[in-house]
Each structure stands twice: as structure tokens, then as C-alpha cells.
N, C-alpha and C. Protein backbone atom coordinates (compact mmCIF):
# COMPACT_ATOMS: atom_id res chain seq x y z
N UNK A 1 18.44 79.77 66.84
CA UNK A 1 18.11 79.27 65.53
C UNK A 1 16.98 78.24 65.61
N UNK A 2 17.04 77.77 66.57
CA UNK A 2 16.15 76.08 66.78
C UNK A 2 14.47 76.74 67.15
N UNK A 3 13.96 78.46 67.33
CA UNK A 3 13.41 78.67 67.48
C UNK A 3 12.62 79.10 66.42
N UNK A 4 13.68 79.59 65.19
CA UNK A 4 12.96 79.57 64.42
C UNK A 4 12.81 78.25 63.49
N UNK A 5 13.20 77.27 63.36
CA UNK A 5 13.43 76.32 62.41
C UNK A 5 12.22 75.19 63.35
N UNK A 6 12.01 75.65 64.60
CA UNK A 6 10.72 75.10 65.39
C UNK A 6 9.32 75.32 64.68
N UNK A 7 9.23 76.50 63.64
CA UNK A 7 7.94 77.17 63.21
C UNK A 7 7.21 75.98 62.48
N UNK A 8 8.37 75.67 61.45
CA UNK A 8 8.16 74.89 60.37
C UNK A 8 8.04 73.02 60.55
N UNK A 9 6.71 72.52 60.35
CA UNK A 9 7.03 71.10 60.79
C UNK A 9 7.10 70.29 59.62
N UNK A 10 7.39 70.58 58.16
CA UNK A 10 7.80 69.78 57.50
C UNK A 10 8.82 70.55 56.70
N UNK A 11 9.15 69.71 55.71
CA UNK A 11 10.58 69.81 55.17
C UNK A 11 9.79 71.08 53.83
N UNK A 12 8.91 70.97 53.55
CA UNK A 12 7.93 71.54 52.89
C UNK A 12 7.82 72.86 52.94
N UNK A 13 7.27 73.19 54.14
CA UNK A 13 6.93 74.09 55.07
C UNK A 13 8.43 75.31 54.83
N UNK A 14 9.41 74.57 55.82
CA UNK A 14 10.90 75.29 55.82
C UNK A 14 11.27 75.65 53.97
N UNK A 15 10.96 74.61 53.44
CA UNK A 15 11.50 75.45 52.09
C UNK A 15 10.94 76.55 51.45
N UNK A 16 9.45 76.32 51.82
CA UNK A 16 8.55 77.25 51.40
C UNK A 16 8.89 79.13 52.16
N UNK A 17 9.49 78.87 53.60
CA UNK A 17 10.25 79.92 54.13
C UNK A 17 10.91 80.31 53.83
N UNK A 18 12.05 79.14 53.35
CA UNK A 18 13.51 80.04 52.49
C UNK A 18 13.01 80.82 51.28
N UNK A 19 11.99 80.27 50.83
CA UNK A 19 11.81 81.06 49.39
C UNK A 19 11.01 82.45 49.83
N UNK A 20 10.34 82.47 50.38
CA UNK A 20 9.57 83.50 51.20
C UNK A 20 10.16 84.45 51.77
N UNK A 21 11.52 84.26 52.42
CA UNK A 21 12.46 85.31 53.16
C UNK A 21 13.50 85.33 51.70
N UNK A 22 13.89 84.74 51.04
CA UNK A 22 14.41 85.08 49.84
C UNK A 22 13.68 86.42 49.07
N UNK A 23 12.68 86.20 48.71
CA UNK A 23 11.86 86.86 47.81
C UNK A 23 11.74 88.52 48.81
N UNK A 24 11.49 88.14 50.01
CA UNK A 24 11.28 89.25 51.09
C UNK A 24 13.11 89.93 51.23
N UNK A 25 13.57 89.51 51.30
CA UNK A 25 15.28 90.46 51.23
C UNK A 25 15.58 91.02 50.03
N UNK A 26 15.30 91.04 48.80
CA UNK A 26 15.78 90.85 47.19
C UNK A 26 16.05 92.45 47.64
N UNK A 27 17.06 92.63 47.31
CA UNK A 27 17.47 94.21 47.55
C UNK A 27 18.13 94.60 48.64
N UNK A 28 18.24 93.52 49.38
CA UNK A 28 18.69 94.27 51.14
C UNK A 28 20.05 94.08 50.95
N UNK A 29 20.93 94.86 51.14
CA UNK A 29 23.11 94.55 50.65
C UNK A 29 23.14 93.71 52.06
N UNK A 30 24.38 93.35 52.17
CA UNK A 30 24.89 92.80 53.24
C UNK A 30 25.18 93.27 54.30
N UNK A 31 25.23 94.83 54.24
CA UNK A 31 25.63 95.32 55.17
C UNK A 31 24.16 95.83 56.54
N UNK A 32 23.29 96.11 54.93
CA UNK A 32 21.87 96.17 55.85
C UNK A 32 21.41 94.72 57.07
N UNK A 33 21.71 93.75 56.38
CA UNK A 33 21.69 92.03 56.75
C UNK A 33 22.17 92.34 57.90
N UNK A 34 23.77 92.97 58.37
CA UNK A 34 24.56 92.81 59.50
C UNK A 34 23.90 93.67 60.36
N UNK A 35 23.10 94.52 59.94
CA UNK A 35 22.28 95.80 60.97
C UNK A 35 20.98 94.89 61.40
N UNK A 36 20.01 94.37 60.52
CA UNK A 36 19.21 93.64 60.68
C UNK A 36 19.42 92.45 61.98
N UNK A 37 20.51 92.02 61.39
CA UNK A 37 20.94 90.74 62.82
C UNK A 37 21.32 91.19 64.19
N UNK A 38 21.89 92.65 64.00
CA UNK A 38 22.52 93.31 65.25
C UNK A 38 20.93 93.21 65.88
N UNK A 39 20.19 93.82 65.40
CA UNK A 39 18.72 94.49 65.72
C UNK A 39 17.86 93.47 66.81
N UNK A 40 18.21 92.22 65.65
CA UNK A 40 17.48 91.13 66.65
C UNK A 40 18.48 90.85 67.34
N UNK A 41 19.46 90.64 67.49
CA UNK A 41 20.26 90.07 68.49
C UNK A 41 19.76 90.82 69.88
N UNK A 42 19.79 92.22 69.75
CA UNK A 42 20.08 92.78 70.95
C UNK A 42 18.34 93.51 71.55
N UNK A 43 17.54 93.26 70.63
CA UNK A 43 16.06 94.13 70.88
C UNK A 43 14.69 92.71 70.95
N UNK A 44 15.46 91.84 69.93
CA UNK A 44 13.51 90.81 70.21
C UNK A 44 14.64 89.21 70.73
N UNK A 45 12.86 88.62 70.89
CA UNK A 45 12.88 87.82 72.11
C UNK A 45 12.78 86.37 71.29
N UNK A 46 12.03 86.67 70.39
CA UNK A 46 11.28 85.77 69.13
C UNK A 46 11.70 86.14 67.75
N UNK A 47 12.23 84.80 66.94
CA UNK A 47 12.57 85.57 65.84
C UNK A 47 11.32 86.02 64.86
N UNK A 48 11.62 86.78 63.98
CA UNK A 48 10.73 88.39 63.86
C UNK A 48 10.19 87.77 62.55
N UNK A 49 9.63 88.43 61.80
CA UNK A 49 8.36 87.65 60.34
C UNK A 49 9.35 88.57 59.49
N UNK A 50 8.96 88.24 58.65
CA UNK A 50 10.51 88.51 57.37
C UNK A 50 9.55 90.24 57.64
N UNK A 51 8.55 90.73 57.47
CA UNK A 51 8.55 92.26 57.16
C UNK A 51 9.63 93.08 58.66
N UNK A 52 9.33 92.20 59.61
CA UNK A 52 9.84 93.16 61.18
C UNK A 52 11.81 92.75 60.73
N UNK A 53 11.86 91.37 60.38
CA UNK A 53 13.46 91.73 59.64
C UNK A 53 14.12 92.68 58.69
N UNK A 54 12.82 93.03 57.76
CA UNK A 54 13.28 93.71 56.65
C UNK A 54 13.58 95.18 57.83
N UNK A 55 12.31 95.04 57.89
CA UNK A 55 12.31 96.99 58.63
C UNK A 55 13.72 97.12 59.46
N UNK A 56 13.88 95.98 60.65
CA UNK A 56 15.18 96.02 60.57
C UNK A 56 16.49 96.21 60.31
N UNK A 57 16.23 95.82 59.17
CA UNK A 57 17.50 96.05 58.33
C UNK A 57 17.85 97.12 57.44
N UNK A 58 16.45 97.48 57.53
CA UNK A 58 16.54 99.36 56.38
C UNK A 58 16.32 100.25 57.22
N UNK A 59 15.87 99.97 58.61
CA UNK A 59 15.60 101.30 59.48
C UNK A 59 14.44 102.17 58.68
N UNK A 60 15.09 103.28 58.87
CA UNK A 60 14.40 104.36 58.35
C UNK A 60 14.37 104.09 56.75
N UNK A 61 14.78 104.08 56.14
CA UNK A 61 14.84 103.37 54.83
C UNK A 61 14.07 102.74 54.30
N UNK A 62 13.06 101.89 55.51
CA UNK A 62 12.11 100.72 55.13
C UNK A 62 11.03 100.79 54.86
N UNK A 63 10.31 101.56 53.95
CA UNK A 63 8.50 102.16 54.04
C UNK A 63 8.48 102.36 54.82
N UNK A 64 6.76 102.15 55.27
CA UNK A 64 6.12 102.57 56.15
C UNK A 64 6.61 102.79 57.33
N UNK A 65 7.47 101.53 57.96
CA UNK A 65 7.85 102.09 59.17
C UNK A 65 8.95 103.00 59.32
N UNK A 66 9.17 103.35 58.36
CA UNK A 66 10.22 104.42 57.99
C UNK A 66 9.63 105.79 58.56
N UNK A 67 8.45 105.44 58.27
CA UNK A 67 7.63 107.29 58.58
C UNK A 67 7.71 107.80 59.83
N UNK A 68 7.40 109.12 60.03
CA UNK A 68 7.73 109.68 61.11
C UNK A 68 6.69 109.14 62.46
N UNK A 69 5.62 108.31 61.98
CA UNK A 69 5.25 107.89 63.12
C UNK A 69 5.79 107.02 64.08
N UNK A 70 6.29 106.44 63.03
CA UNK A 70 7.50 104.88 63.89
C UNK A 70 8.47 105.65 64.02
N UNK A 71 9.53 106.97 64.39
CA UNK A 71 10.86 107.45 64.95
C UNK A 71 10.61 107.40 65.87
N UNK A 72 12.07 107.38 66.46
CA UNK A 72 12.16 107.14 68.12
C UNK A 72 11.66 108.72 68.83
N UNK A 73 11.23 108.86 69.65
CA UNK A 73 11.38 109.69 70.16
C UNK A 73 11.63 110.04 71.87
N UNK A 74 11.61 111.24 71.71
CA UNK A 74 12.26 111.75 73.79
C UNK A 74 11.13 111.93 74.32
N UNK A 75 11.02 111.12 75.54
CA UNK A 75 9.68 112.24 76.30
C UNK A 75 9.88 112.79 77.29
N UNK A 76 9.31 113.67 77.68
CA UNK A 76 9.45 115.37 78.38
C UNK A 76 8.70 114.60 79.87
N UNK A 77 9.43 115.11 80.84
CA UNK A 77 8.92 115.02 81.65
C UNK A 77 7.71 115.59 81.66
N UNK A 78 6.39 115.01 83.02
CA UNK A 78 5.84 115.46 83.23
C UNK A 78 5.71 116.96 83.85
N UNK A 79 4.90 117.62 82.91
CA UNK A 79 4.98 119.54 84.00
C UNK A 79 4.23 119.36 85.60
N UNK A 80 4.98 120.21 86.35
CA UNK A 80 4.59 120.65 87.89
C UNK A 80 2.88 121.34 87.14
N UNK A 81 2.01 120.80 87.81
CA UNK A 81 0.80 121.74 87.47
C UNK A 81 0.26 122.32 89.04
N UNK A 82 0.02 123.64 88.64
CA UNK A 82 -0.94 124.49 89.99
C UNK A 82 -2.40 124.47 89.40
N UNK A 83 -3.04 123.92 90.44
CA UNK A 83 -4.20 123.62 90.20
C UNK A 83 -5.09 124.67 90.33
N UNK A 84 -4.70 126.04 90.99
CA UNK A 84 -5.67 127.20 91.07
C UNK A 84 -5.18 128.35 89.28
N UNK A 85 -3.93 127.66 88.61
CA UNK A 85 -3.48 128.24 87.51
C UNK A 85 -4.36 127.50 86.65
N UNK A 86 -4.29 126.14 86.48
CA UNK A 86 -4.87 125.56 85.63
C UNK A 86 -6.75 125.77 85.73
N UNK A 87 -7.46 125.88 87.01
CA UNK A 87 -8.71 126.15 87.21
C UNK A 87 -8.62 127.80 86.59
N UNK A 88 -7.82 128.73 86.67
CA UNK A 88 -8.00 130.34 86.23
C UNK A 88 -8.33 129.81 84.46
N UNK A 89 -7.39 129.20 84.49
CA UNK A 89 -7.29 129.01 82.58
C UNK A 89 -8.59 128.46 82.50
N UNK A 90 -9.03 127.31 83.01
CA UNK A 90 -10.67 126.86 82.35
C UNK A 90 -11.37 127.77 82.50
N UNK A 91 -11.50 128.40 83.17
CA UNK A 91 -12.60 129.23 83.63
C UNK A 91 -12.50 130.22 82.16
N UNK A 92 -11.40 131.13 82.16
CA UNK A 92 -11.13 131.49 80.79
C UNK A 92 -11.44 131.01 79.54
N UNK A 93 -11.45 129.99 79.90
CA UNK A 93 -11.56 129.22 78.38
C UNK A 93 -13.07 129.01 77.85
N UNK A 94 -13.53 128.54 79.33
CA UNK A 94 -15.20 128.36 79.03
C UNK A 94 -15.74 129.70 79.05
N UNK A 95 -15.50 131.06 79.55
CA UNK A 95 -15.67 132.14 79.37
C UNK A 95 -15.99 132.72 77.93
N UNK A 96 -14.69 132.06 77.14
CA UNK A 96 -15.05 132.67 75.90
C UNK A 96 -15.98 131.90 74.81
N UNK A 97 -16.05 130.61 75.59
CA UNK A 97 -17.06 129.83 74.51
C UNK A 97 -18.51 130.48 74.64
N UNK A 98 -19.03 131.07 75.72
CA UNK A 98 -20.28 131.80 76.02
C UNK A 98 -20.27 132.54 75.26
């Protein structure tokens, strides 16, 4: 907590946050809140700017980062390549650009 309440160096400042992360949640239920906190608890290092909380807390749900560019995804191992297979294929390939 003391890391984030470190951001703010006047009394000013911090209120101007509460109203700022107020205005930034208006819609989020409580239950999203408890997903949101799981999120940081267990994934960041630093607490997060009210948009990386929100996204947090709506997941997929949350705009933009909702889109399929931000899903998690699997990656495939690297393929075994033969290098006299892969040289047949260029050769082919530049073959037909002639």
C-alpha cells in the first residue's frame, strides 16, 4: 500500500487520485474489484495506473485490451528444419517468380 500512497506528495495530490480511480471504476461490481486485486496480487510488481487496474478487473470484458491481440496465447515449439528441404523450396519459389 505504502507504494502506492508513496506516488502522491501532498494531501492534494492523493485526493485528486481517489477521485480519479473513483471516476475510473464507475461500473466495475465488486466481484470484478476481487479479480482485479487477485491480478495484482499475484502478476505486478508496482501498483498499476487505474486503466492496467481496470483491464484487470474486466479481463476480456475491458476494451481494447479485451481484443484478440492482447489473449493469451500457446506457442508451438520450434519446427526441426532440413536445410537441403528448405533450400529445394527456395529454389522453387524463386523459380516461379522468373
Amino acid at each position: 500500500m505504502q507504494k502506492w500512497t508513496d506516488q502522491f506528495h501532498s494531501a492534494a495530490a492523493l485526493r485528486a487520485a481517489h477521485e480519479e480511480w473513483s471516476a475510473g471504476l464507475d461500473g466495475v461490481t465488486g466481484d470484478e474489484l476481487a479479480v482485479g486485486l487477485d491480478v495484482c496480487r499475484k502478476q505486478m510488481i508496482w501498483p498499476p495506473s487505474i486503466a492496467e487496474f481496470r483491464t484487470s478487473c474486466l479481463g476480456a470484458k475491458g476494451g481494447v485490451h479485451g481484443s484478440a491481440a492482447y489473449k493469451d496465447f500457446v506457442s508451438l515449439p520450434k519446427p526441426v528444419c532440413d536445410k537441403a528441404v528448405g533450400s529445394a523450396a527456395l529454389r522453387g519459389m524463386r523459380s516461379g517468380l522468373v
